[in-house]
Structure formats: C-alpha cells, structure tokens
PDB file of N, CA and C in Angstrom:
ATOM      1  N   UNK A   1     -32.637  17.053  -1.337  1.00  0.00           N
ATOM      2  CA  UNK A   1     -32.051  16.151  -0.357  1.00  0.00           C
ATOM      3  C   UNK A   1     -30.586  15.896  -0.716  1.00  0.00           C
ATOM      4  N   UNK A   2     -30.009  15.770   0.451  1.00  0.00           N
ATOM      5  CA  UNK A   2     -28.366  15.990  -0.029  1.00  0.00           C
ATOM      6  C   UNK A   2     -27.899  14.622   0.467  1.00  0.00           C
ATOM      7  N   UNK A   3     -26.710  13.952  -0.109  1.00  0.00           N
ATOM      8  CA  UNK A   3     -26.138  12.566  -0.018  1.00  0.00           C
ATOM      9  C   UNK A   3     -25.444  12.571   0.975  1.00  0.00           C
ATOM     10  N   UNK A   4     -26.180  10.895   1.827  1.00  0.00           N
ATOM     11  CA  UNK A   4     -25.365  10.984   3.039  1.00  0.00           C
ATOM     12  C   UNK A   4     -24.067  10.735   2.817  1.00  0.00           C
ATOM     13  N   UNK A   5     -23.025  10.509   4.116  1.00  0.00           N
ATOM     14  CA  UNK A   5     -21.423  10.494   3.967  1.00  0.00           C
ATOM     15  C   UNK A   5     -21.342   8.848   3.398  1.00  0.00           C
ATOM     16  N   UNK A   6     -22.236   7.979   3.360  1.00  0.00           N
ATOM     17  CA  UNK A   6     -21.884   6.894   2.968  1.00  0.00           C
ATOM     18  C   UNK A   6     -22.049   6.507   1.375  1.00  0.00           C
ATOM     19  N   UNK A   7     -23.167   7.489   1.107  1.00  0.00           N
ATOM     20  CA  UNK A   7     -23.782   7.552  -0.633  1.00  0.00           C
ATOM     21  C   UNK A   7     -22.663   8.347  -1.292  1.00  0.00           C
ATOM     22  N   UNK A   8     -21.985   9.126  -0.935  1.00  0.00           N
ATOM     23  CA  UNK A   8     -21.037   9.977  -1.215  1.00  0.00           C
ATOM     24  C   UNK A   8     -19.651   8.982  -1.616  1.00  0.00           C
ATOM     25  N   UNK A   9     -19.349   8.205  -0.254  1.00  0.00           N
ATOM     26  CA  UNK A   9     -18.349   7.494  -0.435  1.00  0.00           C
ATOM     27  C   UNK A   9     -18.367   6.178  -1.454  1.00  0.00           C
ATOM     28  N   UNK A  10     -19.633   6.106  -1.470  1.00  0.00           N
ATOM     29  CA  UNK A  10     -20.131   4.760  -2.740  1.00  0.00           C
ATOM     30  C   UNK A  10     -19.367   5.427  -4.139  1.00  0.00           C
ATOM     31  N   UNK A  11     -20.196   6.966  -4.263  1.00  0.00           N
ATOM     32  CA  UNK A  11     -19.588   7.567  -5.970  1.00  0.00           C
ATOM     33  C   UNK A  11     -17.788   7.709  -5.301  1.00  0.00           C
ATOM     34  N   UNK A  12     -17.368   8.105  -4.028  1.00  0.00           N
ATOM     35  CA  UNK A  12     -15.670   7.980  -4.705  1.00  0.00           C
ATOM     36  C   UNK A  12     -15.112   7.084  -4.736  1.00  0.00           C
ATOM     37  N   UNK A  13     -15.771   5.699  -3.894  1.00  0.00           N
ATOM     38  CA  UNK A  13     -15.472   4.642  -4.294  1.00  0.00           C
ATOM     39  C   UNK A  13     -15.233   4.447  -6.029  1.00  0.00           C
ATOM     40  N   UNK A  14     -16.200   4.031  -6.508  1.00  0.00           N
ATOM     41  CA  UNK A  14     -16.398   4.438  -7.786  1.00  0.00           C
ATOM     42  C   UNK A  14     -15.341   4.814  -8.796  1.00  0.00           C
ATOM     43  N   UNK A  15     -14.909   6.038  -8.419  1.00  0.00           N
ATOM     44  CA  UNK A  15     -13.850   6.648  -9.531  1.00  0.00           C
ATOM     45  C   UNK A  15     -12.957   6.296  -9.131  1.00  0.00           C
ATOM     46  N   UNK A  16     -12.650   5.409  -8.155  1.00  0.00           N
ATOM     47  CA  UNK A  16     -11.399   5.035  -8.084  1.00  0.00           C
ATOM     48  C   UNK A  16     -10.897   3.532  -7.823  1.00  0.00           C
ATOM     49  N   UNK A  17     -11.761   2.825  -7.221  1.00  0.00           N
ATOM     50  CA  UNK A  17     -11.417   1.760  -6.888  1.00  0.00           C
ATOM     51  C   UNK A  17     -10.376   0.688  -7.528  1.00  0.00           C
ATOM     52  N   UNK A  18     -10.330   0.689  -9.085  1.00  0.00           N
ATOM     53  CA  UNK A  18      -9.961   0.760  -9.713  1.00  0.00           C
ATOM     54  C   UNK A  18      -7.950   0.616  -9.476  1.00  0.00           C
ATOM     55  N   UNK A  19      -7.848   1.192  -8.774  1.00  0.00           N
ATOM     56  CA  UNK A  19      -6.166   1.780  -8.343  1.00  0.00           C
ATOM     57  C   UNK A  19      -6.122   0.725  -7.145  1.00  0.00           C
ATOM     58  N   UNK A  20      -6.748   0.447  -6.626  1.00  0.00           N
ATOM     59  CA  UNK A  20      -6.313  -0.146  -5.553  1.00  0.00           C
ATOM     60  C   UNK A  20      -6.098  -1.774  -5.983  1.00  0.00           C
ATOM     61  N   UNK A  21      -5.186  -2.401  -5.172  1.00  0.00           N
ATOM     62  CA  UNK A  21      -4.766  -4.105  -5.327  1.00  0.00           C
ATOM     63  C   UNK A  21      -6.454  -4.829  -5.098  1.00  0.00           C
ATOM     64  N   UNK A  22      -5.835  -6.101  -5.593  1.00  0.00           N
ATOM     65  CA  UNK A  22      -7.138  -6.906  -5.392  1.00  0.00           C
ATOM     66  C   UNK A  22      -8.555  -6.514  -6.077  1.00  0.00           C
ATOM     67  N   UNK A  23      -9.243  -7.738  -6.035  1.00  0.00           N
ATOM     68  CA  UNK A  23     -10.618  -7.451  -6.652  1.00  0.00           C
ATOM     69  C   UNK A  23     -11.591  -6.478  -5.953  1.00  0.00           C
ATOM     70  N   UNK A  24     -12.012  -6.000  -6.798  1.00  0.00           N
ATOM     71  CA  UNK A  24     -13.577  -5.138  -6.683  1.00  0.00           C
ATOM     72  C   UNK A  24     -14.448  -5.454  -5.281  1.00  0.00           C
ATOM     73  N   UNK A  25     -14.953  -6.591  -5.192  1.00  0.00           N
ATOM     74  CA  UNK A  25     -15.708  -7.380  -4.183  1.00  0.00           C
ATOM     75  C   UNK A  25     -15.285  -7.169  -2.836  1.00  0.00           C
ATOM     76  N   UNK A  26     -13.657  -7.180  -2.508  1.00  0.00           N
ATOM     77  CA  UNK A  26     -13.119  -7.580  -1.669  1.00  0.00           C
ATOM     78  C   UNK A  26     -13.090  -5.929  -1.005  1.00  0.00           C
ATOM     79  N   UNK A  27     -12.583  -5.241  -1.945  1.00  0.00           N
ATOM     80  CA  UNK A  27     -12.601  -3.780  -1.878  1.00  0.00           C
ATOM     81  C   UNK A  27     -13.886  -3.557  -1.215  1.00  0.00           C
ATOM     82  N   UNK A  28     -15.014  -3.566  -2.061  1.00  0.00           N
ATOM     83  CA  UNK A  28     -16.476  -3.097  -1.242  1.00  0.00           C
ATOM     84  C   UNK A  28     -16.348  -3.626   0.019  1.00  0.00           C
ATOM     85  N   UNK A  29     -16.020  -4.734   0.689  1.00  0.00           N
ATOM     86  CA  UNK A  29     -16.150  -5.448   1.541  1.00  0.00           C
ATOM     87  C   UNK A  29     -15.666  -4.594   2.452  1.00  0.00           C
ATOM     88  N   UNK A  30     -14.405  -4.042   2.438  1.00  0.00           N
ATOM     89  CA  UNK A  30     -13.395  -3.750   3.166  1.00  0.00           C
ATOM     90  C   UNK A  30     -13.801  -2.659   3.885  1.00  0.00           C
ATOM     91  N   UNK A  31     -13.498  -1.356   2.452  1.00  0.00           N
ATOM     92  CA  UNK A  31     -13.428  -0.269   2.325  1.00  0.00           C
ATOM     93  C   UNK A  31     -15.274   0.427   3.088  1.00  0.00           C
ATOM     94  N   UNK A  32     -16.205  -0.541   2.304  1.00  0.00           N
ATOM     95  CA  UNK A  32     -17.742  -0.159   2.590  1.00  0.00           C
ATOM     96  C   UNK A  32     -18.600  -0.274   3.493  1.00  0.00           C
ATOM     97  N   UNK A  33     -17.698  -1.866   4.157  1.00  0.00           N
ATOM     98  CA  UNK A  33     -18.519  -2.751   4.942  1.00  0.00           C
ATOM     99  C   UNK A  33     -19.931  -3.159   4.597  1.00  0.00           C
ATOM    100  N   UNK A  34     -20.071  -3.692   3.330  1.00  0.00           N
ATOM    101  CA  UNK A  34     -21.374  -4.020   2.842  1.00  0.00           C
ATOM    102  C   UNK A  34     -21.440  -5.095   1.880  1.00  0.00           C
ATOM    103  N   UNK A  35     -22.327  -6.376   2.012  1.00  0.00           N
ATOM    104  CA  UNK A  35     -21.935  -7.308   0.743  1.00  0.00           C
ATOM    105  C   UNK A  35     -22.097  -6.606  -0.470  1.00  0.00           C
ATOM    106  N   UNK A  36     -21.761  -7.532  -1.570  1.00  0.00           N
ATOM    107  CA  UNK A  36     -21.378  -6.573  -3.079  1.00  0.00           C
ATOM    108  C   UNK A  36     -23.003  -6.844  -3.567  1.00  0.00           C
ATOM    109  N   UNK A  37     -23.313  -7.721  -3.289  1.00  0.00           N
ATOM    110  CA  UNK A  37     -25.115  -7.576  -3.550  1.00  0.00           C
ATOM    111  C   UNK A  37     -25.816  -6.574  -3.174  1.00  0.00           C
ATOM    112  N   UNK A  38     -25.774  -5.948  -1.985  1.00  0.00           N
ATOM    113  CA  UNK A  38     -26.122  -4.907  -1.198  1.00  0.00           C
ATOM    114  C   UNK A  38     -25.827  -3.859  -1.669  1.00  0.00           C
ATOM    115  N   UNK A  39     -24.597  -3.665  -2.246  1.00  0.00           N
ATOM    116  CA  UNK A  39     -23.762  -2.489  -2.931  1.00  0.00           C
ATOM    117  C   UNK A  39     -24.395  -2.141  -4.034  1.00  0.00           C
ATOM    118  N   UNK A  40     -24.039  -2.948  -4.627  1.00  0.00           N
ATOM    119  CA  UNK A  40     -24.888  -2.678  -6.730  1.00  0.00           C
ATOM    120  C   UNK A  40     -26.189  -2.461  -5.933  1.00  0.00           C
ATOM    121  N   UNK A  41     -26.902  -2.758  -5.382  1.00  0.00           N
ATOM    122  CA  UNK A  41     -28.460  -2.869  -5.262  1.00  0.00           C
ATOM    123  C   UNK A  41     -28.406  -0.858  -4.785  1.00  0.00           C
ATOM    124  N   UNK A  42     -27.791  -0.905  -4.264  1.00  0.00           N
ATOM    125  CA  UNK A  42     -27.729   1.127  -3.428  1.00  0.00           C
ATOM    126  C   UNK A  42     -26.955   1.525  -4.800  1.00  0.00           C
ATOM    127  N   UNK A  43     -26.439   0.993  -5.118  1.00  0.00           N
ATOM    128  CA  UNK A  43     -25.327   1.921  -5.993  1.00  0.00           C
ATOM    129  C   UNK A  43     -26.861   2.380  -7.187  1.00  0.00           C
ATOM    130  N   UNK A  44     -27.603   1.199  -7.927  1.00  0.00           N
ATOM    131  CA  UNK A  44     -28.019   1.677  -8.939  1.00  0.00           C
ATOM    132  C   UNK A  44     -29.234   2.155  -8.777  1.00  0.00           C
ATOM    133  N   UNK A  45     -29.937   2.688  -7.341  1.00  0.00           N
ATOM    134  CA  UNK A  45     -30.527   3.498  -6.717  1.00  0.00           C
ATOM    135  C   UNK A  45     -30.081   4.885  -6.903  1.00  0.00           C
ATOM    136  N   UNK A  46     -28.842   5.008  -6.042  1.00  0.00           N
ATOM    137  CA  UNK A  46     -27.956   6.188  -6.225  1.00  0.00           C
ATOM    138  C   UNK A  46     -28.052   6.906  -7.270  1.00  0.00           C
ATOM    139  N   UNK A  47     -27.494   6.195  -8.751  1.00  0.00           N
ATOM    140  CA  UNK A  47     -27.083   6.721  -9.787  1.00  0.00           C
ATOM    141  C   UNK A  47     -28.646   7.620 -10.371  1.00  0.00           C
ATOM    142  N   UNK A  48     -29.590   6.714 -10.386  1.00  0.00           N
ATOM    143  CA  UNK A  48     -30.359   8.239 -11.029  1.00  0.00           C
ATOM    144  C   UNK A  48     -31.118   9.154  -9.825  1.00  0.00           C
ATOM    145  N   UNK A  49     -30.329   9.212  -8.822  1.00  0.00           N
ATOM    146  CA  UNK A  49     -30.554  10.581  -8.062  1.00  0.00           C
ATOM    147  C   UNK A  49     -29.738  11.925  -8.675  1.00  0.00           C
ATOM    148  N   UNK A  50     -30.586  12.795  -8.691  1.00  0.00           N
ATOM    149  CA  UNK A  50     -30.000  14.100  -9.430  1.00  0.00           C
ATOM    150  C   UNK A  50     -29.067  14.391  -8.393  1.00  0.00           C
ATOM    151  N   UNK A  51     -29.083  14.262  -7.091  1.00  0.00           N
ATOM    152  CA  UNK A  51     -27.706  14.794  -6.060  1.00  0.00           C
ATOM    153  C   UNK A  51     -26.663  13.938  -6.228  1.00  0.00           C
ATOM    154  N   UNK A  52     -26.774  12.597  -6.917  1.00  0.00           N
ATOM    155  CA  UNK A  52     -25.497  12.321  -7.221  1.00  0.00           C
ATOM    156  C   UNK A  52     -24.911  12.475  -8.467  1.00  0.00           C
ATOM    157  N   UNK A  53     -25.756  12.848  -9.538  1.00  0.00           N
ATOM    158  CA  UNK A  53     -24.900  13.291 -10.313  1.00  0.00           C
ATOM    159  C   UNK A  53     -24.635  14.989 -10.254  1.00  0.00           C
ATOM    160  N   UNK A  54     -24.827  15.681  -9.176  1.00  0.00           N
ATOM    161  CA  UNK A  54     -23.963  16.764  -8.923  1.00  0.00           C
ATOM    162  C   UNK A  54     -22.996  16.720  -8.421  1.00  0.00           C
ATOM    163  N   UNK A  55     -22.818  15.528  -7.238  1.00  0.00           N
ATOM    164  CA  UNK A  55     -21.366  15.274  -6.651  1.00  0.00           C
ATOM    165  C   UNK A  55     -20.414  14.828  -7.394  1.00  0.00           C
ATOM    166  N   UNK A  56     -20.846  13.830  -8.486  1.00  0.00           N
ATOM    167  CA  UNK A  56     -20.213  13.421  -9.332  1.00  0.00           C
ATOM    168  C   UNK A  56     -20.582  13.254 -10.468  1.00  0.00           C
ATOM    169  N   UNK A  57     -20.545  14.095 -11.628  1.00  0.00           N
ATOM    170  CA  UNK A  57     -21.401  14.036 -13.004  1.00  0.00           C
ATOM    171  C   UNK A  57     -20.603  12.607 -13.644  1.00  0.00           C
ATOM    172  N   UNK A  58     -19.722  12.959 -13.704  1.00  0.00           N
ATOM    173  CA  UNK A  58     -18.395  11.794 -14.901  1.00  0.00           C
ATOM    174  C   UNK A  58     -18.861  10.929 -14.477  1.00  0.00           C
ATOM    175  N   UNK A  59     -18.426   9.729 -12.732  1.00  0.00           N
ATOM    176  CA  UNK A  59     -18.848   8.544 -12.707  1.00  0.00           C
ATOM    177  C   UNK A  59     -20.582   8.294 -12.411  1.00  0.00           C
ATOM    178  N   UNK A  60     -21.387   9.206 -12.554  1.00  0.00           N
ATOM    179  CA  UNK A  60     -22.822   8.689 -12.469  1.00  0.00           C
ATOM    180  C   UNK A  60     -22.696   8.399 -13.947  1.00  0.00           C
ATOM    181  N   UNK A  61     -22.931   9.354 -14.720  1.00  0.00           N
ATOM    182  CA  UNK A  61     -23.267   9.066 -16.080  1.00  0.00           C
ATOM    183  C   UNK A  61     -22.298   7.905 -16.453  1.00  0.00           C
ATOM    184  N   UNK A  62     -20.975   7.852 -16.057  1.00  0.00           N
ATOM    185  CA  UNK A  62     -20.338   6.437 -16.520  1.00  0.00           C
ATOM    186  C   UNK A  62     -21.112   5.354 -16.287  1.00  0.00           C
ATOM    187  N   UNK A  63     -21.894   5.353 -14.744  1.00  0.00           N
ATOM    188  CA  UNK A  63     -22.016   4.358 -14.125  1.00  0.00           C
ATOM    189  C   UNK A  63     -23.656   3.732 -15.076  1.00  0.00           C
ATOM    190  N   UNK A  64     -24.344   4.976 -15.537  1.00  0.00           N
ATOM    191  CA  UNK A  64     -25.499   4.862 -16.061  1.00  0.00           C
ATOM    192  C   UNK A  64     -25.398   4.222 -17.695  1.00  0.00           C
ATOM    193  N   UNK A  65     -24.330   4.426 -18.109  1.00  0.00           N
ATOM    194  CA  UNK A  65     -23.933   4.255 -19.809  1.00  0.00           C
ATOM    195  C   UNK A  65     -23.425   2.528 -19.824  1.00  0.00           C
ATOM    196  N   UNK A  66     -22.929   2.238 -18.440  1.00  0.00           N
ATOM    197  CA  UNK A  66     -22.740   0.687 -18.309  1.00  0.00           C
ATOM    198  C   UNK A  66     -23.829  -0.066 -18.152  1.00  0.00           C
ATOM    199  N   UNK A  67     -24.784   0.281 -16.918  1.00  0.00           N
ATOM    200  CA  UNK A  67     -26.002  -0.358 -16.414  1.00  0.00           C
ATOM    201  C   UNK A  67     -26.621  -0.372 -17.711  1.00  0.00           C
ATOM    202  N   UNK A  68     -26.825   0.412 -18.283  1.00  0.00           N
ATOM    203  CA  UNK A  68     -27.249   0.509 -19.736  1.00  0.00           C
ATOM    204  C   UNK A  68     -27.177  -0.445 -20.727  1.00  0.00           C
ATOM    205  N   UNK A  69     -26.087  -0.563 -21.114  1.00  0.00           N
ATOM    206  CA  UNK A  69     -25.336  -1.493 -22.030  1.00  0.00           C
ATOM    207  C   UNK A  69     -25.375  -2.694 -21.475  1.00  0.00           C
ATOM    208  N   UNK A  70     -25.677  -2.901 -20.206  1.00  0.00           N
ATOM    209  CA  UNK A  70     -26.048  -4.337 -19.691  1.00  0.00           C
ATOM    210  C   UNK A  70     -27.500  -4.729 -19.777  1.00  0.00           C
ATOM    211  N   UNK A  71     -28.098  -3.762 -19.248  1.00  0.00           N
ATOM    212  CA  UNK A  71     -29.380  -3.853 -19.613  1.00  0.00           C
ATOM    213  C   UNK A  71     -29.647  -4.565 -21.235  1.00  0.00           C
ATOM    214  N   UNK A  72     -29.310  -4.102 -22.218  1.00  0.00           N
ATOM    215  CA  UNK A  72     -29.131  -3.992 -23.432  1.00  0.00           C
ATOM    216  C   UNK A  72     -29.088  -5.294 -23.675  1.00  0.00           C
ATOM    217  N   UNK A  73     -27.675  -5.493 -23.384  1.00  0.00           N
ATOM    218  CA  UNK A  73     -27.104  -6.878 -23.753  1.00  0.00           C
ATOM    219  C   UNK A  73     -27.820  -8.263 -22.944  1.00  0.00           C
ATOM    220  N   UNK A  74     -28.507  -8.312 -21.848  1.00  0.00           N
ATOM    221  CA  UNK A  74     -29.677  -8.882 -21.502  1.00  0.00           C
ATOM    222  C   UNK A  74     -30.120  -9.285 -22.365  1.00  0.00           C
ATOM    223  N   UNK A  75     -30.730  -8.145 -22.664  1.00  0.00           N
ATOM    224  CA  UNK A  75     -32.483  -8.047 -22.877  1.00  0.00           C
ATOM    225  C   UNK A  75     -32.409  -8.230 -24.838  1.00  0.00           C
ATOM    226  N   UNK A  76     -31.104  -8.552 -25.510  1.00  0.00           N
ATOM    227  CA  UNK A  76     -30.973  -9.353 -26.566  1.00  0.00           C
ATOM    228  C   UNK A  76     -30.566 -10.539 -26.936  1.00  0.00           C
ATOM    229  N   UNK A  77     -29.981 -10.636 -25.110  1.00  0.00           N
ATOM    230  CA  UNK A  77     -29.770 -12.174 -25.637  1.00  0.00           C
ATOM    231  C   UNK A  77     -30.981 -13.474 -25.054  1.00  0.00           C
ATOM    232  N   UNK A  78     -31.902 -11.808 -23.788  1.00  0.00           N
ATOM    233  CA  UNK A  78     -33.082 -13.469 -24.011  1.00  0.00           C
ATOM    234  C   UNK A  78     -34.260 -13.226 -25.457  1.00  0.00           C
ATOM    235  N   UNK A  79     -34.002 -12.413 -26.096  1.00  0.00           N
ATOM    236  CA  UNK A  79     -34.725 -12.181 -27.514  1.00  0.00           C
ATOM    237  C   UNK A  79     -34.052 -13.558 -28.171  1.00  0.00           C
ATOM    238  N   UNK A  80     -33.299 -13.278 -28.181  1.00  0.00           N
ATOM    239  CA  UNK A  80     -31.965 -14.416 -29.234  1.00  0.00           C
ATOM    240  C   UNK A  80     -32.420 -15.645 -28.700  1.00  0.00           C
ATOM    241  N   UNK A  81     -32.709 -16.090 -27.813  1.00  0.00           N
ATOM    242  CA  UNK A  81     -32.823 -17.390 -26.654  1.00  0.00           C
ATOM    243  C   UNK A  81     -34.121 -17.572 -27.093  1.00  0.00           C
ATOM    244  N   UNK A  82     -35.472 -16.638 -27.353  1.00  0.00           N
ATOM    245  CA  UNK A  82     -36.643 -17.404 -26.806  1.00  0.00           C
ATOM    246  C   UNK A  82     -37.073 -17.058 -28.690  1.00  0.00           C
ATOM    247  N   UNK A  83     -36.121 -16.682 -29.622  1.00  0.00           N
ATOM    248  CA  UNK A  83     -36.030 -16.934 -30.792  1.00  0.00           C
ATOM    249  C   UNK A  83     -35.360 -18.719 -31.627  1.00  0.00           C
ATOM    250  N   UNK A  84     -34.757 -18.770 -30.589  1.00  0.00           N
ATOM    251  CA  UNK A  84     -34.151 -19.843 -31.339  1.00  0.00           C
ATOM    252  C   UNK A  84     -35.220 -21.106 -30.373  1.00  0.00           C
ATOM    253  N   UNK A  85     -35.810 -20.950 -29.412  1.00  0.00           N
ATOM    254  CA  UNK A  85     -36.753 -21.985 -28.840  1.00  0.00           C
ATOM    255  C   UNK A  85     -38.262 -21.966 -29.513  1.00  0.00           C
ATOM    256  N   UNK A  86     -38.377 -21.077 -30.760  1.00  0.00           N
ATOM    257  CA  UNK A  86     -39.983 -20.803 -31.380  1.00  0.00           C
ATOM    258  C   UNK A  86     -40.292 -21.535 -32.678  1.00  0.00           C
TER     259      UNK A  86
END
C-alpha cells in the first residue's frame, strides 16, 4: 500500500518544518489543516509503516529514535514516582 498525498506531506513536513518562522503547532495548523493532536496521533501511526520509511528513511527513523526516548523517559519517571510513594 502506497502513502497517500497527505501521509507523504506529513514526512516532508517533518524534515523541514523546522526552517520555517513561528511555532510547530501553528505550522501544522496552517500548512496541514489538522489540530496538532490529530497530527502526532497520524504521524506516530505513519512512522512504523514500512512505506514510510521508504519515502523517507532519515526522518522516520529520526522520528522513531525520539518517540522512543520519550517513551523511555515516561516510563522512568513514573517508576521514580510510584518508587518514592512505596
């Protein structure tokens, strides 16, 4: 299954948004027409589709090495939290 023109434009969003004025949010808004809740929610759908990391290997796997590291950092600080409440 191949990525529609809007899943497509999510990953070049992505590698670039970055360059443009103004915040992130405002950008999705603009550029996507989609709230930024809505966005992350497709975006981290997207990322482990194997057709998007053929369109774009660099920012999937970027995008996967962050979600990651958030995940991470979560999921030690409610360890840390329901450690210091025991």
């Amino acid at each position: 299954m191949e990525l529609n023109e809007g899943e497509r434009a999510m990953l070049d969003f992505e590698r670039s948004w970055w360059t443009e004025p103004g915040p992130k949010e405002a950008a999705i808004s603009e550029q996507l027409e989609m709230s930024t809740t809505r966005y992350y929610e497709l975006l981290n759908e997207l990322i482990d589709r194997p057709e998007a990391e053929s369109h774009d290997p660099l920012v999937v796997r970027r995008l996967r090495r962050m979600r990651d590291r958030r995940r991470r950092s979560r999921a030690e600080h409610v360890g840390a939290t329901s450690e210091e409440h025991s």
